[in-house]
N, C-alpha and C. Protein backbone atom coordinates (compact mmCIF):
# COMPACT_ATOMS: atom_id res chain seq x y z
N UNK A 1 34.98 39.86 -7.80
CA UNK A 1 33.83 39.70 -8.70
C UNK A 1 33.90 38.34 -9.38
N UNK A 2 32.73 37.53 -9.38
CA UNK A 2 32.71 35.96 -9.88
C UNK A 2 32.72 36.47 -11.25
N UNK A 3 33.98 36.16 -12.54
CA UNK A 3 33.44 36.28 -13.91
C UNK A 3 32.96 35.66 -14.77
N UNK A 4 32.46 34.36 -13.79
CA UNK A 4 31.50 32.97 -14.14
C UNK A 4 29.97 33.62 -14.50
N UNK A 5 30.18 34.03 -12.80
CA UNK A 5 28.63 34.52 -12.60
C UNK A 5 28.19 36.01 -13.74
N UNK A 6 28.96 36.67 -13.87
CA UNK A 6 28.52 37.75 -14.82
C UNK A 6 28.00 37.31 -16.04
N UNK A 7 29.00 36.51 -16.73
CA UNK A 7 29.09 35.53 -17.67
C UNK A 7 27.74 34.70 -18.13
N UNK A 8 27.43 33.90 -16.98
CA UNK A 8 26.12 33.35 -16.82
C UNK A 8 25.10 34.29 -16.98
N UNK A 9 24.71 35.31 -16.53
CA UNK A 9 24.14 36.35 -16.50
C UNK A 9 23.67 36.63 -17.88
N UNK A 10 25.06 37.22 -18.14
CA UNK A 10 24.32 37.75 -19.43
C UNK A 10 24.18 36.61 -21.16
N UNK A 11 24.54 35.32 -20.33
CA UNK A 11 23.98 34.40 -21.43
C UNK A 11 22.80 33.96 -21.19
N UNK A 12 21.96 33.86 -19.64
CA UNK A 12 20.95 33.49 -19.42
C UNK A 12 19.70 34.63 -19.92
N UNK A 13 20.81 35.97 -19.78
CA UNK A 13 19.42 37.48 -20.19
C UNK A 13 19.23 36.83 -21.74
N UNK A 14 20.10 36.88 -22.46
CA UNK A 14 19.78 36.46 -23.65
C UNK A 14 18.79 35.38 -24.19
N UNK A 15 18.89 34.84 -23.61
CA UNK A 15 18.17 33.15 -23.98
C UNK A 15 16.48 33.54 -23.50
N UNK A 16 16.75 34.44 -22.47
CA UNK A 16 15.26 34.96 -21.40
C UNK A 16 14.51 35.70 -22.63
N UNK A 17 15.28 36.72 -22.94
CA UNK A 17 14.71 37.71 -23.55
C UNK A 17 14.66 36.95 -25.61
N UNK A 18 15.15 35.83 -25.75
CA UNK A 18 14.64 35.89 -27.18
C UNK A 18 13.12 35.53 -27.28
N UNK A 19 12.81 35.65 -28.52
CA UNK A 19 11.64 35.61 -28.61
C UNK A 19 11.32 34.30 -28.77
N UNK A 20 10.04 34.21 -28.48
CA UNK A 20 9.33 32.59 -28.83
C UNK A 20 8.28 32.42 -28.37
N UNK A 21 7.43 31.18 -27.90
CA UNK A 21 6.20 30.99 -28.01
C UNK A 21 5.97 31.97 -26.35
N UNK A 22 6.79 31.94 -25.13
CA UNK A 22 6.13 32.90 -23.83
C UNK A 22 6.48 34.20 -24.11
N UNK A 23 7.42 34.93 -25.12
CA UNK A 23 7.30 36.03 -24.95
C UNK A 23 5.95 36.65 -26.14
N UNK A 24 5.78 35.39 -26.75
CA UNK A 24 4.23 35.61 -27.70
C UNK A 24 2.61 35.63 -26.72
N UNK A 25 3.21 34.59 -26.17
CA UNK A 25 1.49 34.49 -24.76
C UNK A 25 1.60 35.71 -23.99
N UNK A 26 2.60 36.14 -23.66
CA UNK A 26 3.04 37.25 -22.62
C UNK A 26 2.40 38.29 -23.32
N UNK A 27 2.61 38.61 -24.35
CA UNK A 27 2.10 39.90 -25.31
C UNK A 27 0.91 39.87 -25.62
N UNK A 28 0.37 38.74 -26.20
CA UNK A 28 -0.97 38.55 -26.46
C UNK A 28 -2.30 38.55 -24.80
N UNK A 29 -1.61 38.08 -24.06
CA UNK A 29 -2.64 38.83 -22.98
C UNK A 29 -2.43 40.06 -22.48
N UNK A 30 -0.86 40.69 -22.20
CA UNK A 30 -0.83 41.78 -22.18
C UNK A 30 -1.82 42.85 -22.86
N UNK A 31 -1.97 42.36 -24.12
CA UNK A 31 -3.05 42.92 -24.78
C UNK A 31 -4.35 43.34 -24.01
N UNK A 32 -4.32 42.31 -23.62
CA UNK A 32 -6.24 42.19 -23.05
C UNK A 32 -6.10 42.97 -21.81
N UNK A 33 -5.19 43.09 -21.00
CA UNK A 33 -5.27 44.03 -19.47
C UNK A 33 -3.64 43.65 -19.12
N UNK A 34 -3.30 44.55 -18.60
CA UNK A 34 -1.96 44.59 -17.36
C UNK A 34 -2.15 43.24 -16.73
N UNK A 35 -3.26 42.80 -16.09
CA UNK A 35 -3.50 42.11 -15.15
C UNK A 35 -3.25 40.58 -15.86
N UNK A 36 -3.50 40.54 -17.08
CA UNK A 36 -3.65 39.11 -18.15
C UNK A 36 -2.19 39.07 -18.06
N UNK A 37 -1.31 40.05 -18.38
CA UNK A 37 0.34 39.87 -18.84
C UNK A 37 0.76 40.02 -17.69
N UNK A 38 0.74 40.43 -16.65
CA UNK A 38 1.62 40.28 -15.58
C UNK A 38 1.46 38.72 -15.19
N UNK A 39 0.18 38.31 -14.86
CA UNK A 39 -0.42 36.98 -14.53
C UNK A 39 0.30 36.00 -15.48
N UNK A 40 0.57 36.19 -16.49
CA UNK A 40 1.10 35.40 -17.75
C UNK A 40 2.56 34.95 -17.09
N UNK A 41 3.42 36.03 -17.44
CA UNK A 41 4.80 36.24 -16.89
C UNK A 41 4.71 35.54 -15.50
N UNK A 42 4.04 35.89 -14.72
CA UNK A 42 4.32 34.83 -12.91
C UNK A 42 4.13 33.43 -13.46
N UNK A 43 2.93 33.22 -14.16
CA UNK A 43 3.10 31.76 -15.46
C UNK A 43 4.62 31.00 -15.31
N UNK A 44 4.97 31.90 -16.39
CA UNK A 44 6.25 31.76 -16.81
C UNK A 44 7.35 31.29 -15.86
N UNK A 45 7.22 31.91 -14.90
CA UNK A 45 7.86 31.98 -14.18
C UNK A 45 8.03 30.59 -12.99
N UNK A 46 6.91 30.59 -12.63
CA UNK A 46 6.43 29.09 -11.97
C UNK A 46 6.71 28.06 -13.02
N UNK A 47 6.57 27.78 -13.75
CA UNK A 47 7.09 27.02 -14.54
C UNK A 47 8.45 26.44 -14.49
N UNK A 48 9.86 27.63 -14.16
CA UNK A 48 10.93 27.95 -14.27
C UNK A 48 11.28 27.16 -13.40
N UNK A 49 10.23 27.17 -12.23
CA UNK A 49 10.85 26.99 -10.76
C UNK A 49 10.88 25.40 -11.22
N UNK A 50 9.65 24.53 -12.08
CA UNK A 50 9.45 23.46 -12.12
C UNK A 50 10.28 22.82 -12.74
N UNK A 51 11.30 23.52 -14.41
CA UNK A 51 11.93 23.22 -14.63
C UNK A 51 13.60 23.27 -14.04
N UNK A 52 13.97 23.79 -13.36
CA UNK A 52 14.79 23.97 -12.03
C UNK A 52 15.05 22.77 -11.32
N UNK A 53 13.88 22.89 -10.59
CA UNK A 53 13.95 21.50 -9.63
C UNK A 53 13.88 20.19 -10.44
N UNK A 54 13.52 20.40 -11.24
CA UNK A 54 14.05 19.13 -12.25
C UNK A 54 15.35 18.90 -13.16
N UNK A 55 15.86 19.77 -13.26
CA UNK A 55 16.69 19.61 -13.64
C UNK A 55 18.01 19.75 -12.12
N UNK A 56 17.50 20.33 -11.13
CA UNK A 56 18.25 19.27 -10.05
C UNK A 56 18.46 18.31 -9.58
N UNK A 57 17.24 17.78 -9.93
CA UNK A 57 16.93 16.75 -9.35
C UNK A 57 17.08 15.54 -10.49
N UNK A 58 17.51 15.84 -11.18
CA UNK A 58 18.49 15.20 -12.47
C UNK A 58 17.67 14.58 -13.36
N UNK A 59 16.48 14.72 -13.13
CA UNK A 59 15.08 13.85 -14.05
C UNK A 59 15.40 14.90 -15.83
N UNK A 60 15.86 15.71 -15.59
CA UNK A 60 15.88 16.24 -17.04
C UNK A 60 17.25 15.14 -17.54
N UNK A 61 17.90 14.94 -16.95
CA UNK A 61 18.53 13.75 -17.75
C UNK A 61 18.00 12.45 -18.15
N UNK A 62 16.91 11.88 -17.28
CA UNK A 62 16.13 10.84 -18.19
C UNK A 62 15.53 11.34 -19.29
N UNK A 63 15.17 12.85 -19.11
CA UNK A 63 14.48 12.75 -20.51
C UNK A 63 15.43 12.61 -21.26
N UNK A 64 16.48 13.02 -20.96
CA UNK A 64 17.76 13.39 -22.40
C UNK A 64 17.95 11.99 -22.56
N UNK A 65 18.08 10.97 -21.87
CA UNK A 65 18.30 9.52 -22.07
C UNK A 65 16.88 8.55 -22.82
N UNK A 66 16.02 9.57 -22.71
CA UNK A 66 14.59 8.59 -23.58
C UNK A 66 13.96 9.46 -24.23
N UNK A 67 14.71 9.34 -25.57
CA UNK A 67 14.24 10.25 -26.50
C UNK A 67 12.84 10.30 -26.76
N UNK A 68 12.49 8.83 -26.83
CA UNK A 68 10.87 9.08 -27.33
C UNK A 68 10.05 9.69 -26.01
N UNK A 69 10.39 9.88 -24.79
CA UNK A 69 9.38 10.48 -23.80
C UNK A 69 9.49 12.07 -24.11
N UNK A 70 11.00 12.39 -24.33
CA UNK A 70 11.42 13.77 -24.84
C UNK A 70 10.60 14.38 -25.62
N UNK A 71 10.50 13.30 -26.76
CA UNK A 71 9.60 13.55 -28.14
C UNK A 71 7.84 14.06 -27.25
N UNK A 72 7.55 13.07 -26.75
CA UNK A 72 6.35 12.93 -26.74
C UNK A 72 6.12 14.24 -25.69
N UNK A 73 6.76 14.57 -24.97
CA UNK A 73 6.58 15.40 -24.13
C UNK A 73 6.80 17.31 -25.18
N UNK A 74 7.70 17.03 -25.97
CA UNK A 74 7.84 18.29 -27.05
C UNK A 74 6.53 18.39 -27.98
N UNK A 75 6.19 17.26 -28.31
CA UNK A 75 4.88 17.39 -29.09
C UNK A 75 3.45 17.80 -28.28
N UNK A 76 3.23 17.67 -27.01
CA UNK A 76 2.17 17.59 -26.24
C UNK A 76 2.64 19.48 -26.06
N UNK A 77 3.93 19.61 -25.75
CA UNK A 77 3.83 21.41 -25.39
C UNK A 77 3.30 22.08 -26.83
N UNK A 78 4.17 21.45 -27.88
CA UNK A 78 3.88 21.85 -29.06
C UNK A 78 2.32 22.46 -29.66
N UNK A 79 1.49 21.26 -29.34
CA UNK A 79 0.38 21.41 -29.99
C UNK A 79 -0.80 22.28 -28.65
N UNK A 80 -0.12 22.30 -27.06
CA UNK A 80 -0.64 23.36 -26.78
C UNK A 80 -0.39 24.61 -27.38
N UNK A 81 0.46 24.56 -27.70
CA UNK A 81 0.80 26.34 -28.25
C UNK A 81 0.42 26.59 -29.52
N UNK A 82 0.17 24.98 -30.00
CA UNK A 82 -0.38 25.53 -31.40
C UNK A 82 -2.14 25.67 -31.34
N UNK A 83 -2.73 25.12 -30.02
CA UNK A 83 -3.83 25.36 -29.39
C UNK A 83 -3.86 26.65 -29.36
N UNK A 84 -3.32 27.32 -29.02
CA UNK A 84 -3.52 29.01 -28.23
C UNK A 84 -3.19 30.04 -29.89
N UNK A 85 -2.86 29.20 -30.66
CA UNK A 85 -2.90 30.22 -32.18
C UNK A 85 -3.63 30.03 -32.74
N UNK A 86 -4.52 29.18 -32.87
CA UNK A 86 -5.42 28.43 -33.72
C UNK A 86 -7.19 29.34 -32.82
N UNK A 87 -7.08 29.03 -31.86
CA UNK A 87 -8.04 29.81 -30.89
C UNK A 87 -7.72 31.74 -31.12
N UNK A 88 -6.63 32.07 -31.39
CA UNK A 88 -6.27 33.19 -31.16
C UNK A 88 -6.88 33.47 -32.79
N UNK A 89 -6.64 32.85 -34.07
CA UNK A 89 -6.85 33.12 -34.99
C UNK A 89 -8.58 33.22 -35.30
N UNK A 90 -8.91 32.11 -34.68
CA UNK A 90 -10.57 31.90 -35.14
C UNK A 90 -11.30 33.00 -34.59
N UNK A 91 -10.62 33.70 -33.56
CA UNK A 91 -11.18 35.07 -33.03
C UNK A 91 -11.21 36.33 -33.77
N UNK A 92 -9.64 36.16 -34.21
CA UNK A 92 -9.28 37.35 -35.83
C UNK A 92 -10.72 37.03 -36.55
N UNK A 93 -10.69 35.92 -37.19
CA UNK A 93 -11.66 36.03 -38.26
C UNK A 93 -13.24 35.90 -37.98
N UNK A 94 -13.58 35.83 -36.63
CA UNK A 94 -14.53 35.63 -36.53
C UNK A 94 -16.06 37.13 -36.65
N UNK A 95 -16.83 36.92 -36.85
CA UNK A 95 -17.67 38.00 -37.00
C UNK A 95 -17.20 39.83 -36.48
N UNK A 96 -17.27 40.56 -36.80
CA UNK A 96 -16.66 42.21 -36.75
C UNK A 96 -17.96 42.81 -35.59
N UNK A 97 -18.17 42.29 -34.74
CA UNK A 97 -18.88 42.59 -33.98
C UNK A 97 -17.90 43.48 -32.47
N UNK A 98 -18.51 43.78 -31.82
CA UNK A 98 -17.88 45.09 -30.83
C UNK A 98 -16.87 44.07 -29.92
N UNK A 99 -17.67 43.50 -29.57
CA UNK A 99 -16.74 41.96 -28.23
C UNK A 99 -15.47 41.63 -29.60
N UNK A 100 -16.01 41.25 -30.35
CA UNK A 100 -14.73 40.32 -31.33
C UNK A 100 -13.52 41.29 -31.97
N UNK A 101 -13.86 42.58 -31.93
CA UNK A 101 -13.16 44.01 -32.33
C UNK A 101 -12.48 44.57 -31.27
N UNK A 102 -12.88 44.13 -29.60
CA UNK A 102 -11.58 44.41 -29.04
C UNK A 102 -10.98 43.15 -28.98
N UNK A 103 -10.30 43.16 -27.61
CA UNK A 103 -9.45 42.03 -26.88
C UNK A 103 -10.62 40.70 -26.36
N UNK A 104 -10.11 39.72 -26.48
CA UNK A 104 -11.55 38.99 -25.76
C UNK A 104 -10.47 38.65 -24.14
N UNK A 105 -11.65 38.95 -23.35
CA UNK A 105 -11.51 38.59 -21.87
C UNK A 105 -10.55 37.66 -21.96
N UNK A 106 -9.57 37.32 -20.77
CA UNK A 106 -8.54 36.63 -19.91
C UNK A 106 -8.86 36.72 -18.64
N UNK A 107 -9.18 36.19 -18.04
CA UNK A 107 -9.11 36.16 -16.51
C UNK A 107 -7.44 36.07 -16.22
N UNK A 108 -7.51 36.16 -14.74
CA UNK A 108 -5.47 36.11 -14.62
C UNK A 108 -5.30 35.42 -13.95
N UNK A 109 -6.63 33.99 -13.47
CA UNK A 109 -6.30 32.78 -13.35
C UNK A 109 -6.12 31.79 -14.37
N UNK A 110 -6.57 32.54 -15.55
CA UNK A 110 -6.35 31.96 -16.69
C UNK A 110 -5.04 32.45 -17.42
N UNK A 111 -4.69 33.77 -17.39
CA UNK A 111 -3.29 34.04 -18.11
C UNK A 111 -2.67 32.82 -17.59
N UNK A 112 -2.31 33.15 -16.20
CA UNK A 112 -1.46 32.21 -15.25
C UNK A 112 -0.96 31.00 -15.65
N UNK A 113 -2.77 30.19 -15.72
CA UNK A 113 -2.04 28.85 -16.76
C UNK A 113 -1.58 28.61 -18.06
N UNK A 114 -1.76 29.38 -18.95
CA UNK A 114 -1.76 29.87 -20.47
C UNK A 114 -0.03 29.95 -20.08
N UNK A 115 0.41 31.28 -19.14
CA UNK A 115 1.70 31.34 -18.91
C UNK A 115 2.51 29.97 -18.85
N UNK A 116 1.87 29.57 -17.64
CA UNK A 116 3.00 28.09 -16.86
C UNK A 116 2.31 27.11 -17.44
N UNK A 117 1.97 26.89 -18.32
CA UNK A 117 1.84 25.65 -19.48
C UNK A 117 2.53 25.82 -20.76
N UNK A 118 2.27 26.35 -21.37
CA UNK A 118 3.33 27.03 -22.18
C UNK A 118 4.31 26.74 -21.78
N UNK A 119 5.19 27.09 -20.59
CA UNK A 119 6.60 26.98 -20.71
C UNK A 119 6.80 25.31 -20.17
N UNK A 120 5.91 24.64 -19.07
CA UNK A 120 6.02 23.84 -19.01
C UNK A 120 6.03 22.64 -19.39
N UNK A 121 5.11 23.01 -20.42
CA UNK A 121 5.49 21.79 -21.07
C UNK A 121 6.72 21.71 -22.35
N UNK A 122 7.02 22.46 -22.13
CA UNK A 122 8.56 23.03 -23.24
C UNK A 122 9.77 21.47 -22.30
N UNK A 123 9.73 20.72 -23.05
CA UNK A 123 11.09 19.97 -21.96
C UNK A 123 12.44 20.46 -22.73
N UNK A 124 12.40 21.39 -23.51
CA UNK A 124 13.91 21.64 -24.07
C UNK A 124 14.38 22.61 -22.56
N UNK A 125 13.46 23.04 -21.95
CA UNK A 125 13.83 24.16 -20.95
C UNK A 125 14.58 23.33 -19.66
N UNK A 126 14.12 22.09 -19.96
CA UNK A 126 14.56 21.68 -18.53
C UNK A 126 16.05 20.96 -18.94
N UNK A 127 16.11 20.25 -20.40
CA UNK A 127 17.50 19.98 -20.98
C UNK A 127 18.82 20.86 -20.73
N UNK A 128 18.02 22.59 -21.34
CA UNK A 128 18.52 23.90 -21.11
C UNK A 128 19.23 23.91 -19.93
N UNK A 129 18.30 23.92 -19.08
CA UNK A 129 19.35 23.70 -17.52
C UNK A 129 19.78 23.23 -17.34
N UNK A 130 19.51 21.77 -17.44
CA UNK A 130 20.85 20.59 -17.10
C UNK A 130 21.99 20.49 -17.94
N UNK A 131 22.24 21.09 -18.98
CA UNK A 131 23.32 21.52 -20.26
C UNK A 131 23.87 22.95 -19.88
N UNK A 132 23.26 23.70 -19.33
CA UNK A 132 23.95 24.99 -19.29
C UNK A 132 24.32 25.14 -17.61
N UNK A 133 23.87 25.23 -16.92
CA UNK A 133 23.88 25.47 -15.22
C UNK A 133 25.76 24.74 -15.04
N UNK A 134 25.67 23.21 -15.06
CA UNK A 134 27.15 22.90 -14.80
C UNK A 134 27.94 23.56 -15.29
N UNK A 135 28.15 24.17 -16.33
CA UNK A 135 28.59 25.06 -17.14
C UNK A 135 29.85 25.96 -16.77
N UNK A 136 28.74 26.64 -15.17
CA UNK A 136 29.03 27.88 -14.43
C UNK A 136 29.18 27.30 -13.36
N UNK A 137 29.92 26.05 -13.08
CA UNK A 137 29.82 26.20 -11.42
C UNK A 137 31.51 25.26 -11.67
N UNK A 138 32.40 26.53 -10.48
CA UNK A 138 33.59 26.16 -10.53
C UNK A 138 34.25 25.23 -10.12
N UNK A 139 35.00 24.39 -10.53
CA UNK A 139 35.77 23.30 -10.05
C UNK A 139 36.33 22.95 -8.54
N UNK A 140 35.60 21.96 -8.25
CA UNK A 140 35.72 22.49 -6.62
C UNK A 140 34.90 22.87 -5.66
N UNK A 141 33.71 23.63 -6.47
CA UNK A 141 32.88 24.42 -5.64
C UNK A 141 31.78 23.30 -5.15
N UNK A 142 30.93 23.23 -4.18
CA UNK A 142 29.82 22.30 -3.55
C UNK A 142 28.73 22.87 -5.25
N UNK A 143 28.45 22.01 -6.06
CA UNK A 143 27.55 22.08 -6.94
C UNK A 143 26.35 22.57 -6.87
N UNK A 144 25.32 21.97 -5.82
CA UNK A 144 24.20 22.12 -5.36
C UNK A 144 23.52 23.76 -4.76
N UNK A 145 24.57 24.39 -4.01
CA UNK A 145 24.00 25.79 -3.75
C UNK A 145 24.45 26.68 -5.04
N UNK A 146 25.20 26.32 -5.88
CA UNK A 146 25.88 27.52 -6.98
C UNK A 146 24.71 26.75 -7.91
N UNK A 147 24.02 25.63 -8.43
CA UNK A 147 23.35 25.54 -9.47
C UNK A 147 22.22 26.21 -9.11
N UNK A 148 21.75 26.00 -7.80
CA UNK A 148 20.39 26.60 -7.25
C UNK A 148 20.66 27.98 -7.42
N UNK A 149 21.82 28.72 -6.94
CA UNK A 149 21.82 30.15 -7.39
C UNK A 149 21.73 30.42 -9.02
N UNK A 150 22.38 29.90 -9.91
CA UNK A 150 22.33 30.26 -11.23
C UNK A 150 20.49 30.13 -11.55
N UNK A 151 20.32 29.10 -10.85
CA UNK A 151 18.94 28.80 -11.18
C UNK A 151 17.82 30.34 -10.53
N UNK A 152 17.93 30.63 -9.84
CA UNK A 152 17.24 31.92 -9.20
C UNK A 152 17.62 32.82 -10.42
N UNK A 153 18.57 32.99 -10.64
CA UNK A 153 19.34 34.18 -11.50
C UNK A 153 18.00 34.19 -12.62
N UNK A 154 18.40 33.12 -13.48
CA UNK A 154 17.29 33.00 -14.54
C UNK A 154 16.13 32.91 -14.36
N UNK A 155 15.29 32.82 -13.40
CA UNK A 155 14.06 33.10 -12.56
C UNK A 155 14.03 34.69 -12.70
N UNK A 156 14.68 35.05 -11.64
CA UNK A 156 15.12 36.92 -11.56
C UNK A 156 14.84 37.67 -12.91
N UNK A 157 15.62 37.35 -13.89
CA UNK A 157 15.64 37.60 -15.23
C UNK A 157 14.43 37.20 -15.84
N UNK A 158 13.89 36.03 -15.94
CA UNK A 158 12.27 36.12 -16.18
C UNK A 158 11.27 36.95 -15.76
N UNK A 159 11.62 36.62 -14.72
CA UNK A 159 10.11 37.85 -13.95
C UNK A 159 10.58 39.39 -14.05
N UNK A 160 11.81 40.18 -14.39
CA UNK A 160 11.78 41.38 -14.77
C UNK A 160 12.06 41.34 -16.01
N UNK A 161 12.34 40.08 -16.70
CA UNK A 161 11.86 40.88 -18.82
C UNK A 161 10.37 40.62 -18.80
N UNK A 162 9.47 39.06 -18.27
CA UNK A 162 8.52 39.42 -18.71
C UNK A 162 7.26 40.22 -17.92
N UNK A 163 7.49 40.52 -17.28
CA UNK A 163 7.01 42.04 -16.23
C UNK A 163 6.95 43.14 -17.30
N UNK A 164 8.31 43.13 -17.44
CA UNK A 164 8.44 44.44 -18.62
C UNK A 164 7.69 44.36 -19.74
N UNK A 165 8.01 43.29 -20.25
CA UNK A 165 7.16 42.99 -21.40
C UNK A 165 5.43 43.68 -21.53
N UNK A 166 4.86 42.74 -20.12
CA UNK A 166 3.71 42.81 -19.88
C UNK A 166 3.32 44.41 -20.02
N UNK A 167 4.04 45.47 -18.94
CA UNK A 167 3.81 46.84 -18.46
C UNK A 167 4.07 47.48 -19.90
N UNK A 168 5.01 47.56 -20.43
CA UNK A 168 5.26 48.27 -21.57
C UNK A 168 4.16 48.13 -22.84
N UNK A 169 3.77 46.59 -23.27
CA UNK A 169 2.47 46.35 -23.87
C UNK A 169 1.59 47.08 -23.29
N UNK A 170 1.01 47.51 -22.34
CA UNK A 170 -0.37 47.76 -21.66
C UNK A 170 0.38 49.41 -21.82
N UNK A 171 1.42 49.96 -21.25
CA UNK A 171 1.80 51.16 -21.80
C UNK A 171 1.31 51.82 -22.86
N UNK A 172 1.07 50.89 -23.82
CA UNK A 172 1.02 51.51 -25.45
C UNK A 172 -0.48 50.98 -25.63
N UNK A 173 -0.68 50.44 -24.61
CA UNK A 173 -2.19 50.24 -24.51
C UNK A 173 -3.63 50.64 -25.68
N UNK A 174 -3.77 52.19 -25.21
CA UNK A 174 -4.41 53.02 -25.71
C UNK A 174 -4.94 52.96 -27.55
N UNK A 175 -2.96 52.57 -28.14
CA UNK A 175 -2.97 52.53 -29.52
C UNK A 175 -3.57 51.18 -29.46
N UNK A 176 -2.62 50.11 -28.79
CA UNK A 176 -2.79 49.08 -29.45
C UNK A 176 -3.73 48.04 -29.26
N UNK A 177 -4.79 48.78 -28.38
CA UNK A 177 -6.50 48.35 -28.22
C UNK A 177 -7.47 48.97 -29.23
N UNK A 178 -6.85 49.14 -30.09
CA UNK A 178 -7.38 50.06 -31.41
C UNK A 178 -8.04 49.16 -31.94
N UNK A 179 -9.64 48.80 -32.22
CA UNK A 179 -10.20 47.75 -32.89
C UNK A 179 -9.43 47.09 -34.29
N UNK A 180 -8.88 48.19 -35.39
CA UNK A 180 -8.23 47.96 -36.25
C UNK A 180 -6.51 47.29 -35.65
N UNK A 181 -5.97 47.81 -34.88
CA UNK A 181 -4.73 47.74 -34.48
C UNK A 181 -4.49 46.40 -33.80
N UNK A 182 -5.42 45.78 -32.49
CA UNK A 182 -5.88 44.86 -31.84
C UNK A 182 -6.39 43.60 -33.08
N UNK A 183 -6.76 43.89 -33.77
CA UNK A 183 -6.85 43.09 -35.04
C UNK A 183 -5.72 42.29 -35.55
N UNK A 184 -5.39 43.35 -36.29
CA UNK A 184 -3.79 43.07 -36.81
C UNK A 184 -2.75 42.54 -35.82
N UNK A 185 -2.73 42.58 -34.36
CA UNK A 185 -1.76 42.14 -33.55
C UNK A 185 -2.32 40.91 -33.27
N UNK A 186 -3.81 40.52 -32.76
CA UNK A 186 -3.96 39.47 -32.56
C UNK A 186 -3.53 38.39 -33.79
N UNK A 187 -3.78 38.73 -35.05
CA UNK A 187 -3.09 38.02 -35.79
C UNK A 187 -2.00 37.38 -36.45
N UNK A 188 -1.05 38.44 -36.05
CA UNK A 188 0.35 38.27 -35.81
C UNK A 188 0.53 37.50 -34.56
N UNK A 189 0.14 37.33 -33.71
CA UNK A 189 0.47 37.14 -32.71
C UNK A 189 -0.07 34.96 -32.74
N UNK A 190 -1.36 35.46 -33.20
CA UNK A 190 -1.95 33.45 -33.16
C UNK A 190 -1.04 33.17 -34.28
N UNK A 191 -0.70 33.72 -35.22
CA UNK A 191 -0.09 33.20 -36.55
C UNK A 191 1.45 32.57 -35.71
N UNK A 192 1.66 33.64 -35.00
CA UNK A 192 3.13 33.20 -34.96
C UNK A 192 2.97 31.68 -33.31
N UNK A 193 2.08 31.91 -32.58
CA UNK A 193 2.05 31.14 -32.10
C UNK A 193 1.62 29.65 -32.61
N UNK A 194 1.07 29.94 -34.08
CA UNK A 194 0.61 28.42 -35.05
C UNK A 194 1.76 28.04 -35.28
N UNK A 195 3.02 29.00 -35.91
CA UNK A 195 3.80 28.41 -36.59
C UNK A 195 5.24 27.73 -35.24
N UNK A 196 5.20 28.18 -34.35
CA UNK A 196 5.73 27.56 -33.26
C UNK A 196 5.31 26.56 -32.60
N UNK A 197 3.81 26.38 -32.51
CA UNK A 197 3.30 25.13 -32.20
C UNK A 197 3.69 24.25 -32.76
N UNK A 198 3.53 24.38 -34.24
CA UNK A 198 3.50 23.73 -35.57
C UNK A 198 4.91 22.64 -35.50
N UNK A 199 6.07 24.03 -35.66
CA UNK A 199 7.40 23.64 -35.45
C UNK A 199 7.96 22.44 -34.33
N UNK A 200 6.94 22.53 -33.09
CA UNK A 200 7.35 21.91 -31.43
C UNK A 200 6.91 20.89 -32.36
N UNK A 201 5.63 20.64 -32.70
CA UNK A 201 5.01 19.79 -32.73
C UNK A 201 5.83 18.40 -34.46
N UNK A 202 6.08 19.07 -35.24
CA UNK A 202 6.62 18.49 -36.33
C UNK A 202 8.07 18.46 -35.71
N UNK A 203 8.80 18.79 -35.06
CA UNK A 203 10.45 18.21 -35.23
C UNK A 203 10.60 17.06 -34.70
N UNK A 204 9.90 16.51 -33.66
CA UNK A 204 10.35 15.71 -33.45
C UNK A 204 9.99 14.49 -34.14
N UNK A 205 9.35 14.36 -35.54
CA UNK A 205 8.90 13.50 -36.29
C UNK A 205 9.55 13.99 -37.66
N UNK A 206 9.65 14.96 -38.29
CA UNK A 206 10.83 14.79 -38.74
C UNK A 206 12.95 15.03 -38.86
N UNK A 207 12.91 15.24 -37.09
CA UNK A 207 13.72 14.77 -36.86
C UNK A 207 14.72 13.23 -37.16
């Protein structure tokens, strides 16, 4: 048994499963249909693959070497996500009419990109890999097929937490399409995606 690979495992479930701005998009279309949050999560996921191959392909180390593209690239994900709370909020408050009292429509060519923008434009994700992946690969070993495997791993682990995510939201469905209930979540939900935008978007200036 590799006790690298276990190891890796369950530091990569962790990092998968905390919370933050995709397991917030993931939930918030989940909301709207199965079909919005699953679509979200494959998002997510494609994304993964993008940050992967970049960080094989060692370009996540220029960013780490040019801070200001780093920057500029953290602020551009930033203020998408603070896009998607700000839109999510003006819907909370907007008129109490039947459309604005449930979920508003997602298409799941639209989760999709909502998903894999969101994460993509995150460049801490692709740092993430190029800082953690060498990590796990043993002294000796050919680098290139063991990073590509660690790299699947955390793929794997994406697409079954946020799968889950998605199914289990739409599970509880019933309650939480509750005009009153759907209310209150969408607002929690843009709020917290403002204040994460907010955050992407301000550190690297007052950093």
């Amino acid at each position: 048994m590799d006790a690298q690979l276990i190891a890796f495992t369950g530091v990569a479930a962790g990092m998968v499963a905390m919370p933050g701005a995709d397991f917030t998009v993931v939930v918030r279309n989940a909301l709207v249909s199965r079909r919005a949050g699953i679509a979200c999560g494959l998002g997510i996921v494609g994304a993964l693959v993008v940050h992967a191959t970049l960080a094989v392909a060692g370009v996540a180390a220029v960013l780490a070497a040019a801070p200001a593209l780093f920057r500029a690239l953290q602020m551009l994900g930033g203020a998408y996500v603070l896009y998607l709370g700000v839109r999510t909020l003006q819907v909370v408050r907007g008129p109490r009419t039947a459309e604005a009292d449930g979920m508003p429509a997602v298409s799941g060519s639209r989760a999709l990109r909502q998903g894999f923008v969101t994460n993509a434009l995150n460049p801490k994700v692709t740092i993430t890999f190029l800082s953690l992946l060498p990590q796990f690969v043993p002294d000796g070993s050919p680098a290139m097929p063991r990073t590509l495997l660690l790299a699947l791993i955390v793929m794997a682990l994406a697409l079954v937490w946020f799968q889950a995510v998605a199914l289990l939201v739409d599970r509880l469905g019933p309650w939480l399409r509750r005009p009153r209930t759907a209310r209150a979540i969408e607002a929690v939900t843009g709020t917290a995606l403002t204040v994460l935008g907010l955050g992407l978007v301000l550190e690297p200036l007052l950093g």
